[in-house]
C-alpha atoms as a PDB file:
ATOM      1  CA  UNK A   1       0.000   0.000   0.000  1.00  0.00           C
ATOM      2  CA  UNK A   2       1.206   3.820  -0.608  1.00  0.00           C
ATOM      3  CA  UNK A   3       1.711   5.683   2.740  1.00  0.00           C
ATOM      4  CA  UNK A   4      -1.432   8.053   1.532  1.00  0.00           C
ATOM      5  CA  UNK A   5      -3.326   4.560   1.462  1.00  0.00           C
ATOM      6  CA  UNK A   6      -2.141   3.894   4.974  1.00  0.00           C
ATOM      7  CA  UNK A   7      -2.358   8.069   6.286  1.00  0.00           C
ATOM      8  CA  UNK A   8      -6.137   7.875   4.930  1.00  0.00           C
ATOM      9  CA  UNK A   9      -6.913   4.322   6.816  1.00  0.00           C
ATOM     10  CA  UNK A  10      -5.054   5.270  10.124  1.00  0.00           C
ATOM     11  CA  UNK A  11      -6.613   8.706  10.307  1.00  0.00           C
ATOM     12  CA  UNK A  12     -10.230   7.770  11.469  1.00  0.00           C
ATOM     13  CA  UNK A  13     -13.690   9.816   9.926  1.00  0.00           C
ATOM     14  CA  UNK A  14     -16.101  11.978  12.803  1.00  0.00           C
ATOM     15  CA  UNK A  15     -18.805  10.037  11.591  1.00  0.00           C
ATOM     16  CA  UNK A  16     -16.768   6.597  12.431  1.00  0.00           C
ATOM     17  CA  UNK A  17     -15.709   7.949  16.082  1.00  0.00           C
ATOM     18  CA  UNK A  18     -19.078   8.890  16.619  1.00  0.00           C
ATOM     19  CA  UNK A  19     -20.750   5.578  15.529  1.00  0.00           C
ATOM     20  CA  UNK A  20     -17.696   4.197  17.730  1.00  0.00           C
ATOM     21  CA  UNK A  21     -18.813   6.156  20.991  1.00  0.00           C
ATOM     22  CA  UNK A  22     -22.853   5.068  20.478  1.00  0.00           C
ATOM     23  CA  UNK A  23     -21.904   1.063  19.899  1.00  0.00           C
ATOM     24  CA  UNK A  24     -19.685   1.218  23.726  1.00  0.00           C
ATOM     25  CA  UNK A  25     -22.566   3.185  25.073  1.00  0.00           C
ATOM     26  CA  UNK A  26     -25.084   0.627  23.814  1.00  0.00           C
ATOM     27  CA  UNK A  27     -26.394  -1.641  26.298  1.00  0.00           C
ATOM     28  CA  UNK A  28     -25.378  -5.184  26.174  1.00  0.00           C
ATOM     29  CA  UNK A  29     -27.393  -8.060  24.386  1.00  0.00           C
ATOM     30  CA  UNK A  30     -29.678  -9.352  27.617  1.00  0.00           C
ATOM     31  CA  UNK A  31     -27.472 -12.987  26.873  1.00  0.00           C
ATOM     32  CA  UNK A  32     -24.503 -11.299  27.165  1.00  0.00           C
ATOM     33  CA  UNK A  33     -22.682 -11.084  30.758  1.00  0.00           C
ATOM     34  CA  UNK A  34     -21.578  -7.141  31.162  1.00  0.00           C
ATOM     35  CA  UNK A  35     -17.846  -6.112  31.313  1.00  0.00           C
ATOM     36  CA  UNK A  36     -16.105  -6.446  34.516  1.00  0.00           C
ATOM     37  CA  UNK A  37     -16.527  -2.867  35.983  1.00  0.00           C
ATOM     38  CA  UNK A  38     -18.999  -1.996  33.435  1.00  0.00           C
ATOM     39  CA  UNK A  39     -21.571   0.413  35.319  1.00  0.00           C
ATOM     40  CA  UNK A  40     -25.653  -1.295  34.287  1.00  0.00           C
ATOM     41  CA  UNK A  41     -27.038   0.631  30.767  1.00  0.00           C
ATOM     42  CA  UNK A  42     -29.363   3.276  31.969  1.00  0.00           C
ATOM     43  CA  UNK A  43     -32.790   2.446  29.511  1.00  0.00           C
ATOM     44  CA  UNK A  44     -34.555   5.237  28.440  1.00  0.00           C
ATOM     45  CA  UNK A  45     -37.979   4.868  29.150  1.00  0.00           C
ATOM     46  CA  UNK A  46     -40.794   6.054  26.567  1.00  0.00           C
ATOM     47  CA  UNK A  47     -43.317   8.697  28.015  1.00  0.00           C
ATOM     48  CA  UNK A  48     -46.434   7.138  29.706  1.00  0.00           C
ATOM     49  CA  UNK A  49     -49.267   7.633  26.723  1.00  0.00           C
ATOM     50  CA  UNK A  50     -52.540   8.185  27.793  1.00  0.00           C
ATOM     51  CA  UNK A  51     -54.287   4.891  28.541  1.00  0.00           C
ATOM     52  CA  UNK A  52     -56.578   3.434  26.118  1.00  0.00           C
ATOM     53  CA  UNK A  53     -58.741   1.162  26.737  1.00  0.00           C
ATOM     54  CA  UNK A  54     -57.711  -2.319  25.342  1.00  0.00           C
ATOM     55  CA  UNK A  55     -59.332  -4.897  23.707  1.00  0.00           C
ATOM     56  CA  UNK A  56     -61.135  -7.906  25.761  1.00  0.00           C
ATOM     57  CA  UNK A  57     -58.477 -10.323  23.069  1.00  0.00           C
ATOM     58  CA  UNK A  58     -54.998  -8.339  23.910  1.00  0.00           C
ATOM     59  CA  UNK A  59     -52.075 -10.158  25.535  1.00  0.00           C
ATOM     60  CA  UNK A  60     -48.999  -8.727  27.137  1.00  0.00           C
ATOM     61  CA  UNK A  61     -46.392  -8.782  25.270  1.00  0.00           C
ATOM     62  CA  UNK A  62     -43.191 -11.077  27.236  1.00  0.00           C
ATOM     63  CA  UNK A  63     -39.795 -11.444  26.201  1.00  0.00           C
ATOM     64  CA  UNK A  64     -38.069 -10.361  22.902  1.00  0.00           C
ATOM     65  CA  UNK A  65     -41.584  -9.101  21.522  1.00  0.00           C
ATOM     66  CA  UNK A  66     -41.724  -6.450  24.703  1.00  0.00           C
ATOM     67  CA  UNK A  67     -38.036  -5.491  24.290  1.00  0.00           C
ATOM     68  CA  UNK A  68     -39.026  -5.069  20.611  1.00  0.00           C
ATOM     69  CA  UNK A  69     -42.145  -2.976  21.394  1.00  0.00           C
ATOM     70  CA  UNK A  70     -40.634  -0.874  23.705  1.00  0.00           C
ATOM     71  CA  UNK A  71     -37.748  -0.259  21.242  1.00  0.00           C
ATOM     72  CA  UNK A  72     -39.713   0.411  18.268  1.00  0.00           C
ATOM     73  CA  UNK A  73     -41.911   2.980  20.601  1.00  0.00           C
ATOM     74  CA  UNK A  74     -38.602   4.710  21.943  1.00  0.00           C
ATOM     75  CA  UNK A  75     -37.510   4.823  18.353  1.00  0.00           C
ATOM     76  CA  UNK A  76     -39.986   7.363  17.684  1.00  0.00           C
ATOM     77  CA  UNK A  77     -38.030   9.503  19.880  1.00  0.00           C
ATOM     78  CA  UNK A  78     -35.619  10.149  17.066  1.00  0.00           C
ATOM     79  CA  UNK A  79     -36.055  12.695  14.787  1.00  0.00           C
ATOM     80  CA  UNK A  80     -35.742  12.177  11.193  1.00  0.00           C
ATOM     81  CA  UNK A  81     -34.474  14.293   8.126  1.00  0.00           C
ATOM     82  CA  UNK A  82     -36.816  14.056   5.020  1.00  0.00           C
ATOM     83  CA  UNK A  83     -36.505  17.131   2.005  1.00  0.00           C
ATOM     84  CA  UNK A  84     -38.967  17.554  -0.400  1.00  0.00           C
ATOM     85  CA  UNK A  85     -37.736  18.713  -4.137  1.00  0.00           C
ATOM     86  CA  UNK A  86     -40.050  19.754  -6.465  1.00  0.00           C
ATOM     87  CA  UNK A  87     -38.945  19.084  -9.882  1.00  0.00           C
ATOM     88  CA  UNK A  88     -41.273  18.916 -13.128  1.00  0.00           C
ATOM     89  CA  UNK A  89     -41.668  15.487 -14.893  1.00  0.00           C
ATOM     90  CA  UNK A  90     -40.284  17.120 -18.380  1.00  0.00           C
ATOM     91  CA  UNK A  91     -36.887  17.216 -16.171  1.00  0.00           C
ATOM     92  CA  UNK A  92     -36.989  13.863 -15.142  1.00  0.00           C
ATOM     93  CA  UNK A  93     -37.610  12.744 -18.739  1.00  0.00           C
ATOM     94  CA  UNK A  94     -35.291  14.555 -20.265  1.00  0.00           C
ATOM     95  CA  UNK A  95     -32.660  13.972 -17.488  1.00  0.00           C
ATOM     96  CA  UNK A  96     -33.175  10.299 -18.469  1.00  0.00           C
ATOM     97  CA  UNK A  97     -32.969  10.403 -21.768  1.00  0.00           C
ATOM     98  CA  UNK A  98     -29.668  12.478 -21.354  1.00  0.00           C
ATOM     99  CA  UNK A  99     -28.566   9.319 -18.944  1.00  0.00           C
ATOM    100  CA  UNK A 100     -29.820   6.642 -21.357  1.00  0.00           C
ATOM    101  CA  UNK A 101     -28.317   7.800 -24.280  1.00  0.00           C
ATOM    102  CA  UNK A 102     -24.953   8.502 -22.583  1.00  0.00           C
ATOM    103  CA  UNK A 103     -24.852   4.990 -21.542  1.00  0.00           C
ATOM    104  CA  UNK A 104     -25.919   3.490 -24.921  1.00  0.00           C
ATOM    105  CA  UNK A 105     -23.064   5.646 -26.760  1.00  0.00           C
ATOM    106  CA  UNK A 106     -20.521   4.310 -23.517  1.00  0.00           C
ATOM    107  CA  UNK A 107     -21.354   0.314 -24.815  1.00  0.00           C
ATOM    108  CA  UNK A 108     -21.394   1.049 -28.185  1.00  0.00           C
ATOM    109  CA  UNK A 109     -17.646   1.938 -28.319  1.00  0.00           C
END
């Protein structure tokens, strides 16, 4: 490998430390032991919903399927980036066209 090769893979991203720092402060898999000296996860409990009335069939959920609930209802916690373009379909088409006949002229030679 060059040295730049080895500078770039030595030298690590934000976004990697980052992911880094979330997967120690993750909480362990509940079959997993903890670390030695590993202080216990603090789990972020959802806000208490108002209580609806449930139906005379429900069962409580037990197990993986509550961890999964509970996760899935924290997850909504998170807020999430969305952007809305507005481009006309005449654009698209054309942008495609552009695209397709680009890549027809690219296997013809």
């Amino acid at each position: 490998m060059s040295s730049v090769e080895d500078e770039q893979q030595a030298t690590p991203l934000p976004a990697e430390a980052m992911y880094q720092a979330l997967l120690e402060a993750q909480a362990p898999v509940p079959l997993e032991a903890p670390a030695a000296g590993t202080p216990a996860p603090v789990v972020a409990q959802a806000p208490a919903a108002a209580e609806k009335p449930l139906p005379s069939n429900a069962v409580q959920l037990k197990g993986p399927a509550a961890a999964l609930a509970r996760n899935m209802d924290a997850s909504l916690e998170i807020p999430t980036a969305t952007t809305f373009r507005e481009i006309p379909v005449t654009v698209l088409e054309q942008r495609r066209a552009d695209i397709n006949g680009q890549l027809k002229r690219a296997s013809r030679d």
